[in-house]
Protein backbone atom coordinates (compact mmCIF):
# COMPACT_ATOMS: atom_id res chain seq x y z
CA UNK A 1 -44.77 35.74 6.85
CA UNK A 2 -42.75 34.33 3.75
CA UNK A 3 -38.98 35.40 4.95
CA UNK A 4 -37.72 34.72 1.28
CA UNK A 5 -38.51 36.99 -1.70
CA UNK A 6 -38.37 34.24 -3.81
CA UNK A 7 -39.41 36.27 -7.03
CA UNK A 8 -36.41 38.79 -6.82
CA UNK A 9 -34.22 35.04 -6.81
CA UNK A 10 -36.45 34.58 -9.99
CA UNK A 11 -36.54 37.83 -11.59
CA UNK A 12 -32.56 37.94 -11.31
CA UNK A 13 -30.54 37.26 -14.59
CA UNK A 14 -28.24 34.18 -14.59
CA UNK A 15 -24.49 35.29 -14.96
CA UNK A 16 -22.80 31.86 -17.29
CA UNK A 17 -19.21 32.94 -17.38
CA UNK A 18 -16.48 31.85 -16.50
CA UNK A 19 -19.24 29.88 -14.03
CA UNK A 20 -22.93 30.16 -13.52
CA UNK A 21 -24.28 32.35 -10.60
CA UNK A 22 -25.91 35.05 -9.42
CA UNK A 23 -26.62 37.77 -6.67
CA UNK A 24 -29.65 38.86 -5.31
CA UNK A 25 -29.65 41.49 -2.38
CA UNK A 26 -32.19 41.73 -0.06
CA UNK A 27 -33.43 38.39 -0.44
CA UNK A 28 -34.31 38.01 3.14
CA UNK A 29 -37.25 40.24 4.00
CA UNK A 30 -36.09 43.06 5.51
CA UNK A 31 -39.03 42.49 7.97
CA UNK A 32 -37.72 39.09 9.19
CA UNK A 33 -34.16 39.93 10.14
CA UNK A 34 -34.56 41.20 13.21
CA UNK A 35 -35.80 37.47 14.62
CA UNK A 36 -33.20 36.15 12.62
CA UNK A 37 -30.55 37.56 14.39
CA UNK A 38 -32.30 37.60 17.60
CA UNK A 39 -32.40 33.80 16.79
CA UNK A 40 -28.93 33.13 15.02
CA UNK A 41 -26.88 30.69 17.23
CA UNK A 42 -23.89 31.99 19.39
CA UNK A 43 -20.90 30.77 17.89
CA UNK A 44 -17.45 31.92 19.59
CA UNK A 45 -15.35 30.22 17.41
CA UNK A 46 -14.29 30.19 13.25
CA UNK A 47 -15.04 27.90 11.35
CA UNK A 48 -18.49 25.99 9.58
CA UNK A 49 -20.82 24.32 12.05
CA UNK A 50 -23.35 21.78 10.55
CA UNK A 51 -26.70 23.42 11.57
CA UNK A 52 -28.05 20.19 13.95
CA UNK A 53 -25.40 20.74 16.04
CA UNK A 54 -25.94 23.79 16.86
CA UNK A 55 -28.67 25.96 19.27
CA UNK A 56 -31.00 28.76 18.00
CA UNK A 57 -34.69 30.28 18.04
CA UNK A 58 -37.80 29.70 15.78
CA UNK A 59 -37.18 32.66 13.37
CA UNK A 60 -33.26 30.94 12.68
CA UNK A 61 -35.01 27.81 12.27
CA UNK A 62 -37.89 29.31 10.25
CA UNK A 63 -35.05 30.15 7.95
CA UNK A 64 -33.17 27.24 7.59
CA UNK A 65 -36.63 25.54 6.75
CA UNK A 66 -37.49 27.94 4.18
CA UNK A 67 -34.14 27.70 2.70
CA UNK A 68 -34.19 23.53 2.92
CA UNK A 69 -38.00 24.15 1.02
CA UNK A 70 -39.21 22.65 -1.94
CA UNK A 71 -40.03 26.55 -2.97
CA UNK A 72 -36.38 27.55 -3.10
CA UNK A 73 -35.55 24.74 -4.47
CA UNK A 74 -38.05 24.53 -7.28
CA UNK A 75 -36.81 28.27 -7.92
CA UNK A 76 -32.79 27.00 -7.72
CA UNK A 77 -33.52 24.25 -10.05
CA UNK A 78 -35.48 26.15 -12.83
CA UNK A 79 -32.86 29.19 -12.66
CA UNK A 80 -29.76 26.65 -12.62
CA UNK A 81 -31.07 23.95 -15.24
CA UNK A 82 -30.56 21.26 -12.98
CA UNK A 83 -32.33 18.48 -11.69
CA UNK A 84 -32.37 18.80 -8.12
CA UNK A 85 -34.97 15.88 -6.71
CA UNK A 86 -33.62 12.98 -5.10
CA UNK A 87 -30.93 15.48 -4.01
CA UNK A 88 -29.60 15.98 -0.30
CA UNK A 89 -29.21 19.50 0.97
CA UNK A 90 -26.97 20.29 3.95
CA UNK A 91 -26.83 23.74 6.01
CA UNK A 92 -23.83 25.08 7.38
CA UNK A 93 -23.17 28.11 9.59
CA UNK A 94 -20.65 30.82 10.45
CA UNK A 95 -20.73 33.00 12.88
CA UNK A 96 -16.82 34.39 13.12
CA UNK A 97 -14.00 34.89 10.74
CA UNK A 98 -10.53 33.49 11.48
CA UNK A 99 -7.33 34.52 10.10
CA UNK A 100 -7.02 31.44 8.46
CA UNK A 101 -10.32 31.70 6.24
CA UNK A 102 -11.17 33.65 3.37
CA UNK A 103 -8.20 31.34 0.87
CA UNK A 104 -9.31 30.63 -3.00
CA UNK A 105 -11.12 27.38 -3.42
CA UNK A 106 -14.40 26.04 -5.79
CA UNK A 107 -16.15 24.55 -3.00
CA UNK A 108 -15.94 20.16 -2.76
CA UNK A 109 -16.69 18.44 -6.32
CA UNK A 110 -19.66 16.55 -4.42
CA UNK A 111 -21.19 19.67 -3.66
CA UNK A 112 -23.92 21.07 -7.12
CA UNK A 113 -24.98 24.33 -6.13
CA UNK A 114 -23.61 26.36 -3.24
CA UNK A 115 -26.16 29.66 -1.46
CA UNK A 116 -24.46 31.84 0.75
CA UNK A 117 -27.12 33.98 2.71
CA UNK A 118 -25.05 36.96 5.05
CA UNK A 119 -26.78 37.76 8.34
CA UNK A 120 -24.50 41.08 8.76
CA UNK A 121 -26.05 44.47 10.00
CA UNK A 122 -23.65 46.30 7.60
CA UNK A 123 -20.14 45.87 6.54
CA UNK A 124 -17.70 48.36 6.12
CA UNK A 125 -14.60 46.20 6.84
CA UNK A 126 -12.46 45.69 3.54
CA UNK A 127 -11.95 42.30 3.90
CA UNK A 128 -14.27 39.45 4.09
CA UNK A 129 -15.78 40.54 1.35
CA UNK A 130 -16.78 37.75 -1.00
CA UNK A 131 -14.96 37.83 -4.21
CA UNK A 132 -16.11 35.04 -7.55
CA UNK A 133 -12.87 35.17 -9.05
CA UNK A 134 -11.51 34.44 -12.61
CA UNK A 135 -8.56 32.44 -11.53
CA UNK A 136 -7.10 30.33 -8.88
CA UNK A 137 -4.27 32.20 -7.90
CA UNK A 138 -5.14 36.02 -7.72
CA UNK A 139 -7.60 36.82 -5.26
CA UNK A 140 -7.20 40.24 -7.02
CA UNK A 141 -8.87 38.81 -10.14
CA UNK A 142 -11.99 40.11 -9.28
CA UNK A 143 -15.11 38.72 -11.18
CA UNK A 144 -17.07 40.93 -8.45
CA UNK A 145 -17.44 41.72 -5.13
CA UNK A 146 -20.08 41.02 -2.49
CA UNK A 147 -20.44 43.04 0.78
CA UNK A 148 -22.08 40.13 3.38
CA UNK A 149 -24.54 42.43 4.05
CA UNK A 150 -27.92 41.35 5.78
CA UNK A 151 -30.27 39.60 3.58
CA UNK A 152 -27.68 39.26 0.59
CA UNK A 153 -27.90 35.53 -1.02
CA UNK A 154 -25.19 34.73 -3.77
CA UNK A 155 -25.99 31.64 -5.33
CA UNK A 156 -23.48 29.31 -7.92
CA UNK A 157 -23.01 26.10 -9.31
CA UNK A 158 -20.14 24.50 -8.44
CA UNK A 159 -17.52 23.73 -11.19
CA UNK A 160 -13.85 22.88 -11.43
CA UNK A 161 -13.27 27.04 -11.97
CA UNK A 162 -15.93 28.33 -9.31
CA UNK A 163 -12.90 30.07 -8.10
CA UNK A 164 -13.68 32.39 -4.73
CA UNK A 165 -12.72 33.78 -1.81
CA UNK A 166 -11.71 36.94 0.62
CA UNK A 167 -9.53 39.24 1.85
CA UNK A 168 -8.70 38.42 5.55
CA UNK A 169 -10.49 38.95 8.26
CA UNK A 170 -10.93 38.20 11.96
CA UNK A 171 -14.45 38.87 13.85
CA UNK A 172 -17.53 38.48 13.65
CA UNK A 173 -19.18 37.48 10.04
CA UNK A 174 -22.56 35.90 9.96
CA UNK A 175 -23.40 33.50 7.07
CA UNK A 176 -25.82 30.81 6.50
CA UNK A 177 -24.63 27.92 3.76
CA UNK A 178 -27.11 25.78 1.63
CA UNK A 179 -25.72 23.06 -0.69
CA UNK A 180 -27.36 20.76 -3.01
CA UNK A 181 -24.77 17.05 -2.51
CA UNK A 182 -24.73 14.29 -4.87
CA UNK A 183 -25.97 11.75 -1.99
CA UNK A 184 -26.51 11.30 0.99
CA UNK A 185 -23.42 9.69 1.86
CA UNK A 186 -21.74 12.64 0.58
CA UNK A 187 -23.83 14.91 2.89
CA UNK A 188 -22.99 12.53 5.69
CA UNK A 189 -19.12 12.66 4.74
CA UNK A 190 -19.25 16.79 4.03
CA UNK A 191 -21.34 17.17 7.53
CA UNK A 192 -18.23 15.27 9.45
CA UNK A 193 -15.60 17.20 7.42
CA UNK A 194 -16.90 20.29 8.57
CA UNK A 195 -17.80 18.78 12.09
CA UNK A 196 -13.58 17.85 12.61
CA UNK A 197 -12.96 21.07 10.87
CA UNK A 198 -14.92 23.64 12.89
CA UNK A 199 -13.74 21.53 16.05
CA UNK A 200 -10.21 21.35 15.41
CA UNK A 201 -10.81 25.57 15.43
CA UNK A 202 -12.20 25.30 18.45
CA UNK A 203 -9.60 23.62 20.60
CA UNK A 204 -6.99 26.49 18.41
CA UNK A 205 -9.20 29.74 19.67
CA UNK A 206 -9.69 27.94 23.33
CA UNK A 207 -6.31 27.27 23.64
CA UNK A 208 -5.02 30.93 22.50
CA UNK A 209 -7.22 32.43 24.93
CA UNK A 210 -6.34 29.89 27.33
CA UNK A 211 -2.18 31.35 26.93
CA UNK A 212 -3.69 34.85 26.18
CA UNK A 213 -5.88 35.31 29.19
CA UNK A 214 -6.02 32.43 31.85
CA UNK A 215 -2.75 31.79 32.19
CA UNK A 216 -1.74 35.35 32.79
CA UNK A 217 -4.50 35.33 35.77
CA UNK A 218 -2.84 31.87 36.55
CA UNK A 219 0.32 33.67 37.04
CA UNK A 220 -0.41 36.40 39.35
CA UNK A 221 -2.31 34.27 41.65
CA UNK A 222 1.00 32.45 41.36
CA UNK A 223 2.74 35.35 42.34
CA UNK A 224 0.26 36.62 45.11
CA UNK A 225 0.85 33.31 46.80
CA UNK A 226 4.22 33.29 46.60
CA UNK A 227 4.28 36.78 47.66
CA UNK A 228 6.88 37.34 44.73
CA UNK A 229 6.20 38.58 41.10
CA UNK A 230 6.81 37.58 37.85
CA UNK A 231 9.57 38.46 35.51
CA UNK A 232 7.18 38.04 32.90
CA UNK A 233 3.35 38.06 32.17
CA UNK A 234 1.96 37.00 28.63
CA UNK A 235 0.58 40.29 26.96
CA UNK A 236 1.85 42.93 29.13
């Protein structure tokens, strides 16, 4: 079963201004998503997790093949008017939102084309909503908005105005990222960026549920042993 509908990426008109891109919803088969989220690694934590490092089922990794395939990329290439052989992909994933996410930015300058794919039943939270912007400063300066909605791909070249981002949000927010790199020692530096990155959000979420939770339980079995009780409890 092809999980891609390659010829609505195809059929799609190419938006050129202010930067090239385009939107096509529904891209994954609605047929396939069920085994894709059946499949999509657990990830507890925000942040970008470089796809090797991580554990999932065949239909996730059916995906991330189809999506690393010379079809798509054929397709990407034609659409885009770029020469893409020779070129290093790398796959990223997302499974939560942090508070700290979502801030304008045009993706790295060794990264040539950037596909989002959302893996999100439905979406009726107001932010974390992908907005392609017209400016670097006004996340208000909306060029238009995208819903991560299951199956949704937004595709864009990267340029020194690819301006985009989203209102805040914390939770869950599934999203699958393809880039085209210059080389491969710019996927190999881009992979360990986001490696550092998505760890150093790690140790932040362990730690705040490490104050928020455990040490509260710490505390009372404190107490209980003492046989006195605290004057204060974290969260109460």
């Amino acid at each position: 079963m092809a999980m891609l509908d390659l010829a609505a990426f195809r059929s799609t008109p190419l938006n050129h201004a202010p930067f090239p891109y385009l939107i096509v919803p529904a891209f994954v088969r609605a047929e396939a998503r069920a085994a894709i989220h059946a499949d999509y690694p657990r990830i507890d934590s925000p942040g970008s997790f470089p796809v090797g490092e991580l554990s999932y089922g065949p239909a996730f990794r059916q995906l991330v093949e189809a999506l690393r395939g010379p079809a798509l990329r054929a397709a990407v290439a034609e659409k885009f008017r770029i020469d893409l052989d020779g070129r290093p992909t790398m796959v990223t994933v997302r499974g939560r939102c942090g508070p700290r996410d979502g801030n304008i930015h045009t993706d790295s300058v060794s990264k040539l084309i950037t596909v989002l794919v959302y893996m999100n039943p439905e979406w009726e939270e107001a932010g974390g909503r992908l907005r392609l912007l017209r400016s670097a400063h006004d996340l208000d300066d909306v060029l238009v908005e995208v819903p991560p909605v299951e199956g949704t791909l937004v595709a864009f070249r990267r340029s020194n105005n690819s301006f985009h981002g989203h209102k805040p949000f914390t939770g869950p927010r599934r999203v699958v990222q393809l880039n085209w790199v210059v080389n491969r020692r710019t996927a190999f530096r881009e992979v360990l960026r986001h490696r550092v990155s998505a760890g150093a959000k790690r140790v932040r979420t362990g730690v705040g549920r490490l104050l928020g939770t455990s040490v509260v339980g710490w505390l009372g079995a404190l107490a209980g042993k003492s046989g006195g009780k605290p004057t204060f409890v974290p969260g109460e």
